[in-house]
PDB file of N, CA and C in Angstrom:
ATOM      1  N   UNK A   1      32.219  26.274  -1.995  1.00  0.00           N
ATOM      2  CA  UNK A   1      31.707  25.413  -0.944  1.00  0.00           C
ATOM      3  C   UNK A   1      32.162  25.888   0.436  1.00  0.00           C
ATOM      4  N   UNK A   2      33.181  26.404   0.764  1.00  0.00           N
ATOM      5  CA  UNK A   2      33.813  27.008   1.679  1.00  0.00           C
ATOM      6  C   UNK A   2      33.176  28.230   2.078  1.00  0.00           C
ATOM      7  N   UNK A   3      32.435  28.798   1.436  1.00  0.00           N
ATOM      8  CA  UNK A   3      32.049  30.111   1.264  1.00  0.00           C
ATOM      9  C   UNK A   3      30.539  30.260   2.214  1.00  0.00           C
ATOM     10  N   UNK A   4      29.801  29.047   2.505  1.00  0.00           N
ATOM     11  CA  UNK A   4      28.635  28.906   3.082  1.00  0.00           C
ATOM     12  C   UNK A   4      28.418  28.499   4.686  1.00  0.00           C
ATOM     13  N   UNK A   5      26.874  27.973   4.535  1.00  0.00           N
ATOM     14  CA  UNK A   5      26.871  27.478   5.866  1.00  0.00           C
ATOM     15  C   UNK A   5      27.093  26.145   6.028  1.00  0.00           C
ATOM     16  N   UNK A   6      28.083  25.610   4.890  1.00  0.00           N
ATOM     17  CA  UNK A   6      28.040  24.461   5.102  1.00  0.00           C
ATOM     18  C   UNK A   6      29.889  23.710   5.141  1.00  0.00           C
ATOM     19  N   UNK A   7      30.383  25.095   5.412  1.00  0.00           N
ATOM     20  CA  UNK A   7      31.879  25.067   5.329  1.00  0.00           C
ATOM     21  C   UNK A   7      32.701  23.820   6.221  1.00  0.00           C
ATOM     22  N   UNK A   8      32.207  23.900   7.878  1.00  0.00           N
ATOM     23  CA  UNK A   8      32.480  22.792   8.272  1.00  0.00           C
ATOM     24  C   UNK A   8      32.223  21.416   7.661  1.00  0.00           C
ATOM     25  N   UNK A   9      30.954  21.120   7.500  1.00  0.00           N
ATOM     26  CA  UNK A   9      30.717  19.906   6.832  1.00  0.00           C
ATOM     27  C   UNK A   9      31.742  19.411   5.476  1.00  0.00           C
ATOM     28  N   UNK A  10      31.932  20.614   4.578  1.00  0.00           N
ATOM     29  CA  UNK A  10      32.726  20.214   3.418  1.00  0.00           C
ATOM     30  C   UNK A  10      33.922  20.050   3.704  1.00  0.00           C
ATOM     31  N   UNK A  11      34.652  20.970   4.785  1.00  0.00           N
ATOM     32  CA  UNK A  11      36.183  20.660   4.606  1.00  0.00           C
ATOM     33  C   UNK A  11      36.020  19.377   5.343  1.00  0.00           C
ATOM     34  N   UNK A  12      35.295  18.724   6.496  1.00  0.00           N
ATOM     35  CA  UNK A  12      35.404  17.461   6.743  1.00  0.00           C
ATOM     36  C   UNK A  12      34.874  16.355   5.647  1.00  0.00           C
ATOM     37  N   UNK A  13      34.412  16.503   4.941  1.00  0.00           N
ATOM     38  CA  UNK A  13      34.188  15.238   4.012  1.00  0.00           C
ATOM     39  C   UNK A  13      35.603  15.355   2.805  1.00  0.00           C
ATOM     40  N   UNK A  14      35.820  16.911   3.105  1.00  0.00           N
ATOM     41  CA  UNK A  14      37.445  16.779   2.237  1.00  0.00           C
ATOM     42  C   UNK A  14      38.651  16.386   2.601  1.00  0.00           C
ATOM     43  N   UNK A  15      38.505  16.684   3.898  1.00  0.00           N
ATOM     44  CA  UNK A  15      39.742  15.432   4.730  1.00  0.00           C
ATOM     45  C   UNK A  15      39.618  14.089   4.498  1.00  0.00           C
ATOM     46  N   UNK A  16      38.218  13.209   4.772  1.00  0.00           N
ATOM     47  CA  UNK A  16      38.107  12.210   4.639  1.00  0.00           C
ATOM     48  C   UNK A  16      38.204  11.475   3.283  1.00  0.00           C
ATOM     49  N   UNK A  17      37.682  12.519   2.156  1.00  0.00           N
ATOM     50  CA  UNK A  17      38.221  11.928   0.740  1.00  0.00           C
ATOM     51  C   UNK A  17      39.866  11.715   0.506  1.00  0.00           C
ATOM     52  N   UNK A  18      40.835  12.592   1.184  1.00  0.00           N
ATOM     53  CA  UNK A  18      41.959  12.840   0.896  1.00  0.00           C
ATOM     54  C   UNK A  18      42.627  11.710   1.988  1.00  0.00           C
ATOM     55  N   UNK A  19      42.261  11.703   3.077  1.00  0.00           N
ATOM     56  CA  UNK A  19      42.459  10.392   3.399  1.00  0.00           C
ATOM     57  C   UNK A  19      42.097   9.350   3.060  1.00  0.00           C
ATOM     58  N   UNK A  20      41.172   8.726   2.543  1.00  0.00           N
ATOM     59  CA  UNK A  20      40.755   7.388   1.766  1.00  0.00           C
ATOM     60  C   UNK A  20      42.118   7.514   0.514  1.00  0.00           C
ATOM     61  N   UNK A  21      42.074   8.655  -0.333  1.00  0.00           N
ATOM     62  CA  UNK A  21      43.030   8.559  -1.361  1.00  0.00           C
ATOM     63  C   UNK A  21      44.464   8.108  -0.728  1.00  0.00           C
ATOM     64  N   UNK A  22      44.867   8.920   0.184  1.00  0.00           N
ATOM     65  CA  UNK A  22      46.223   8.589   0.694  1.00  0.00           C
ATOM     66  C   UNK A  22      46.614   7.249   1.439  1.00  0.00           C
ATOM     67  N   UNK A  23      45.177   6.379   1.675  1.00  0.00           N
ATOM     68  CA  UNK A  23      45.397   5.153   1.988  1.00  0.00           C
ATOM     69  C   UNK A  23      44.998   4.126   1.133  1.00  0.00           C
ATOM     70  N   UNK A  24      44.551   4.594   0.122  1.00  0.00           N
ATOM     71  CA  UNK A  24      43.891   3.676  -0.811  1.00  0.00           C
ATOM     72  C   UNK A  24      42.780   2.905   0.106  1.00  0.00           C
ATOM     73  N   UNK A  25      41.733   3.250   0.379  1.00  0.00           N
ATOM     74  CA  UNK A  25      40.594   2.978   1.129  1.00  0.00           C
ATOM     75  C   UNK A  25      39.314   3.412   0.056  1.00  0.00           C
ATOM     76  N   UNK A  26      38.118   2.424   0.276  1.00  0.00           N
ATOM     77  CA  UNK A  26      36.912   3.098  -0.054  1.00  0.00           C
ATOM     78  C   UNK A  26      36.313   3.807   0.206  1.00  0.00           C
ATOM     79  N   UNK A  27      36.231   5.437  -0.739  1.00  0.00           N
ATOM     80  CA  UNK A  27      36.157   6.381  -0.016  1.00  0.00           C
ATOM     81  C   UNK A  27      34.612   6.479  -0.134  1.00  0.00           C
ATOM     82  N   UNK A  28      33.939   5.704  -1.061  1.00  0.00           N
ATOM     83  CA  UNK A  28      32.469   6.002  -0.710  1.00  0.00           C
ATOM     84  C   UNK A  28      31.949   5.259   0.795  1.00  0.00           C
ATOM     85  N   UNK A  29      32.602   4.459   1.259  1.00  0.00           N
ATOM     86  CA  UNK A  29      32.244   3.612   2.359  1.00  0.00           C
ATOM     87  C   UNK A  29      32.746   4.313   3.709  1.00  0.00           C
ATOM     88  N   UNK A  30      34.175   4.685   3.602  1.00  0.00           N
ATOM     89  CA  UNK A  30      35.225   5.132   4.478  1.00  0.00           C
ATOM     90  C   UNK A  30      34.451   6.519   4.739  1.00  0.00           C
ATOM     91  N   UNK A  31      33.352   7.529   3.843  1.00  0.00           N
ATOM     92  CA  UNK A  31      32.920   8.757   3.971  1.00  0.00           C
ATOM     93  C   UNK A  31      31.572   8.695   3.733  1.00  0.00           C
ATOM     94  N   UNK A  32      30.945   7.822   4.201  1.00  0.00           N
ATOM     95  CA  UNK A  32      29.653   7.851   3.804  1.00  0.00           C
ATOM     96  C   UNK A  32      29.070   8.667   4.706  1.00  0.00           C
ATOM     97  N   UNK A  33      29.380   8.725   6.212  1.00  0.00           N
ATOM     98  CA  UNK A  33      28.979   9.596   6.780  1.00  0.00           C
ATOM     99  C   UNK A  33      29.281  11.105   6.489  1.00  0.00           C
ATOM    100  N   UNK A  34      30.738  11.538   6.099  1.00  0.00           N
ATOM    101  CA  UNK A  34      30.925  13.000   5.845  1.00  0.00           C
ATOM    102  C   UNK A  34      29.958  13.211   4.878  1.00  0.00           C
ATOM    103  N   UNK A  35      29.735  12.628   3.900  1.00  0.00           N
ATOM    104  CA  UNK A  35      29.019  12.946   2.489  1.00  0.00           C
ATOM    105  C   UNK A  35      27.502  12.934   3.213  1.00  0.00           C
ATOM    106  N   UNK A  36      27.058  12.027   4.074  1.00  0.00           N
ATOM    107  CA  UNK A  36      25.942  12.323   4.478  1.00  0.00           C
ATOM    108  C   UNK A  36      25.147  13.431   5.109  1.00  0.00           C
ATOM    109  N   UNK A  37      26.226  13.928   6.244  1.00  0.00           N
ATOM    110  CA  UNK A  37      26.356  15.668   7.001  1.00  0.00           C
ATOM    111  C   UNK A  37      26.310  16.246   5.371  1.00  0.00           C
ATOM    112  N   UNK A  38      27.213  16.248   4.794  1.00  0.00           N
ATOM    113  CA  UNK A  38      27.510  17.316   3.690  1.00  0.00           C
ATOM    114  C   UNK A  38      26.089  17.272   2.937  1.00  0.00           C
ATOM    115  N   UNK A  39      25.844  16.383   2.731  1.00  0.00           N
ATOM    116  CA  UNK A  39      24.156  16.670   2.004  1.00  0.00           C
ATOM    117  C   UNK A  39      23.048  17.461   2.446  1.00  0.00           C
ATOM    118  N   UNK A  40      23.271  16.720   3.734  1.00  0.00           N
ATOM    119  CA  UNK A  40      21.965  17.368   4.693  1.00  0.00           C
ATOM    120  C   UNK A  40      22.013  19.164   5.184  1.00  0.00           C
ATOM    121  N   UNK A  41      23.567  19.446   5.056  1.00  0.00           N
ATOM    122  CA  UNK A  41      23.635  20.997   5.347  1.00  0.00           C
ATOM    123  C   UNK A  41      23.272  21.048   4.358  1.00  0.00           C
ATOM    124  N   UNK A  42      23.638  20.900   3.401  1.00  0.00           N
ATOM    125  CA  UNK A  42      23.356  21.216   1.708  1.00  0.00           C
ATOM    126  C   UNK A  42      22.349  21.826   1.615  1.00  0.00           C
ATOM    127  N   UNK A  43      20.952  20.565   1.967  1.00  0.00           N
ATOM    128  CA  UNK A  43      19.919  20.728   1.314  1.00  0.00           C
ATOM    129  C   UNK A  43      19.168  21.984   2.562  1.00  0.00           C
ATOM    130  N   UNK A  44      19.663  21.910   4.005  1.00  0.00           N
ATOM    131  CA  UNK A  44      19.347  22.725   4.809  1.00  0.00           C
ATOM    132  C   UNK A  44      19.692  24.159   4.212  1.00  0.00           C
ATOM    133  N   UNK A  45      20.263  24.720   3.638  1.00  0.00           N
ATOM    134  CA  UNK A  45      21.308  26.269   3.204  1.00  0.00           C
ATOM    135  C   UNK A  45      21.015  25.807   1.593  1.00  0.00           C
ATOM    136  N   UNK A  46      19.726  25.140   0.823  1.00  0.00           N
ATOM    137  CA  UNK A  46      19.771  24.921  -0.719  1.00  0.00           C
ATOM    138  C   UNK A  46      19.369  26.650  -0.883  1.00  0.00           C
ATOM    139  N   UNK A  47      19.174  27.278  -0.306  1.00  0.00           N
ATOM    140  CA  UNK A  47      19.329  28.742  -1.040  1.00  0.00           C
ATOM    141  C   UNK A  47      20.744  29.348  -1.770  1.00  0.00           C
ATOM    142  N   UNK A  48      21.480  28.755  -0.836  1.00  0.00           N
ATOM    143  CA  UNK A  48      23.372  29.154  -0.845  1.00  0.00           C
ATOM    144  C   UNK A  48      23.814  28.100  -1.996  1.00  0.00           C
ATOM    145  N   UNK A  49      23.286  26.843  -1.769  1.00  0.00           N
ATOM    146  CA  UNK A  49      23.790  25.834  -2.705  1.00  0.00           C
ATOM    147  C   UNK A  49      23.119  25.171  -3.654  1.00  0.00           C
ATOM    148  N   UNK A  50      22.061  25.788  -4.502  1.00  0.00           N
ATOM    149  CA  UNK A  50      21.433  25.875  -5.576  1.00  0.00           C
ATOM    150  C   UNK A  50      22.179  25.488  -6.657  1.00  0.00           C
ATOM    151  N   UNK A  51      23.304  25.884  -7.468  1.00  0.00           N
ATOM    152  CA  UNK A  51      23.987  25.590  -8.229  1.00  0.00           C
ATOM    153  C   UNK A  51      24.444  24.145  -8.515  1.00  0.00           C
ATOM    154  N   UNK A  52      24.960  23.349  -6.692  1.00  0.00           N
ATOM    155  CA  UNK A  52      25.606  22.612  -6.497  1.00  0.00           C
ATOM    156  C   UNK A  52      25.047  21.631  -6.328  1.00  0.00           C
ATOM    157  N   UNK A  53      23.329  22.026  -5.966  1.00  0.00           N
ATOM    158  CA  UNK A  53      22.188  20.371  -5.941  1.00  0.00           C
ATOM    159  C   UNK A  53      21.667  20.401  -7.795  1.00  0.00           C
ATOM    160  N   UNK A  54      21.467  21.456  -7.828  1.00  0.00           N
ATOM    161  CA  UNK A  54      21.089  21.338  -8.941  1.00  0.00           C
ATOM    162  C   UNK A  54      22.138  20.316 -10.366  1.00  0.00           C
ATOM    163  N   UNK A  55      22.939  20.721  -9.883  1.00  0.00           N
ATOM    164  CA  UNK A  55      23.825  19.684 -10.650  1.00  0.00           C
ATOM    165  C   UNK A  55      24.127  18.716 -10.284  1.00  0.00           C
ATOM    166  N   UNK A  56      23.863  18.277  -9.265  1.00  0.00           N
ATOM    167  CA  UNK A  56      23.946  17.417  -8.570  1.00  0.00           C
ATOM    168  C   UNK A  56      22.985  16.120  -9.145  1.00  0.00           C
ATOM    169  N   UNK A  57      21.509  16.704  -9.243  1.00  0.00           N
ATOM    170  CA  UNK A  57      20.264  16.703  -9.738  1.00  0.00           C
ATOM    171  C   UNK A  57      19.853  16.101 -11.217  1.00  0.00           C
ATOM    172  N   UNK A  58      20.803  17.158 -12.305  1.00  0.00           N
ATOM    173  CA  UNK A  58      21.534  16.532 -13.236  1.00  0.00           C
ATOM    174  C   UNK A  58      22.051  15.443 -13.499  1.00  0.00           C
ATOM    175  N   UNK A  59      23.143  15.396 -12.719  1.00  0.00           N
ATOM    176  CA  UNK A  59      23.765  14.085 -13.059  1.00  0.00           C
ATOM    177  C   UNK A  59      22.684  12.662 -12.360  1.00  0.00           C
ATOM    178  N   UNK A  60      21.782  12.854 -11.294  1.00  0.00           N
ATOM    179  CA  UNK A  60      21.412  11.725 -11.117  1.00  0.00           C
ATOM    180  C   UNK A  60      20.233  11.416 -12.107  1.00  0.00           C
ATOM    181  N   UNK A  61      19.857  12.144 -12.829  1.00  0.00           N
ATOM    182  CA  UNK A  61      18.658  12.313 -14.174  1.00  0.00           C
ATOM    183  C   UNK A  61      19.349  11.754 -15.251  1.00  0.00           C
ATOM    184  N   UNK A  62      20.488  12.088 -15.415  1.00  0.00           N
ATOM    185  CA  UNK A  62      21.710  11.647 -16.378  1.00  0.00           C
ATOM    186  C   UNK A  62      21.731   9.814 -16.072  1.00  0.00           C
ATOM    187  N   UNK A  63      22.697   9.668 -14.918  1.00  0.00           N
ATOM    188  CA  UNK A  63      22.907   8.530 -15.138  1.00  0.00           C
ATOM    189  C   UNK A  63      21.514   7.393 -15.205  1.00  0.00           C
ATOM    190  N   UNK A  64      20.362   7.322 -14.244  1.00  0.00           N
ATOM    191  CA  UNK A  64      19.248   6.966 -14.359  1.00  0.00           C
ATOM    192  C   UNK A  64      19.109   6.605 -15.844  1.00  0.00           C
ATOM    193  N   UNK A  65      19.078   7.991 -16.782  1.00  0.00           N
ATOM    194  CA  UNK A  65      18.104   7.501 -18.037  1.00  0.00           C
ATOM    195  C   UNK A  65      19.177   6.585 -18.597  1.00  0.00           C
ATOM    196  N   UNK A  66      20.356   6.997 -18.292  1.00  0.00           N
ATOM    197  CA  UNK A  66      21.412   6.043 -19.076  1.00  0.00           C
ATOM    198  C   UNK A  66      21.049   4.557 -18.315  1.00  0.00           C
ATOM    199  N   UNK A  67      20.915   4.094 -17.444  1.00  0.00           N
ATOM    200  CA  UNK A  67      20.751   2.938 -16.222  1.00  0.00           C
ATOM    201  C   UNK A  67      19.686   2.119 -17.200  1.00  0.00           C
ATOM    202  N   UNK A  68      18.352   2.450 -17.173  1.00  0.00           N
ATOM    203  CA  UNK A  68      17.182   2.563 -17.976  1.00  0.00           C
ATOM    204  C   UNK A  68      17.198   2.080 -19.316  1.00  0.00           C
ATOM    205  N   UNK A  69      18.193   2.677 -20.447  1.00  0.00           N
ATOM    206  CA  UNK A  69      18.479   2.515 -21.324  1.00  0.00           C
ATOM    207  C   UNK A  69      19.246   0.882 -21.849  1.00  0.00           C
ATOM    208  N   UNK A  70      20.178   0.883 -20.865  1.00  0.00           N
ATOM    209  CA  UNK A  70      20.908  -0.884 -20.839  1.00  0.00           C
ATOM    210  C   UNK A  70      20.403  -1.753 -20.094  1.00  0.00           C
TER     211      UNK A  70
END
């Protein structure tokens, strides 16, 4: 993740996870914005980060059919 064009964006949504942890804060709430930048480079540079939507992609196909199911 470090490795792209999306390096800024990730190490800031990795500060902000590591701070939510170190305060015990909600880190989906407390980072909704980092995670939001972090997507949007994402999907801007999805040539570089193919691997990482794609699984990404996965899991939301995953939990869905499971959602669906109960």
């Amino acid at each position: 993740m470090k490795g792209g064009g999306c390096k800024e964006a990730f190490v800031a949504w990795e500060e902000c996870v590591e701070t939510a942890r170190e305060e015990s804060s909600d880190m989906v709430e407390r980072c909704f914005e980092a995670t939001a930048n972090l997507k949007r480079c994402m999907d801007a540079h999805a040539d570089y980060y193919v691997p990482v939507l794609r699984a990404e992609q996965a899991l939301e196909c995953f939990f869905c059919r499971n959602l669906r199911r109960n």
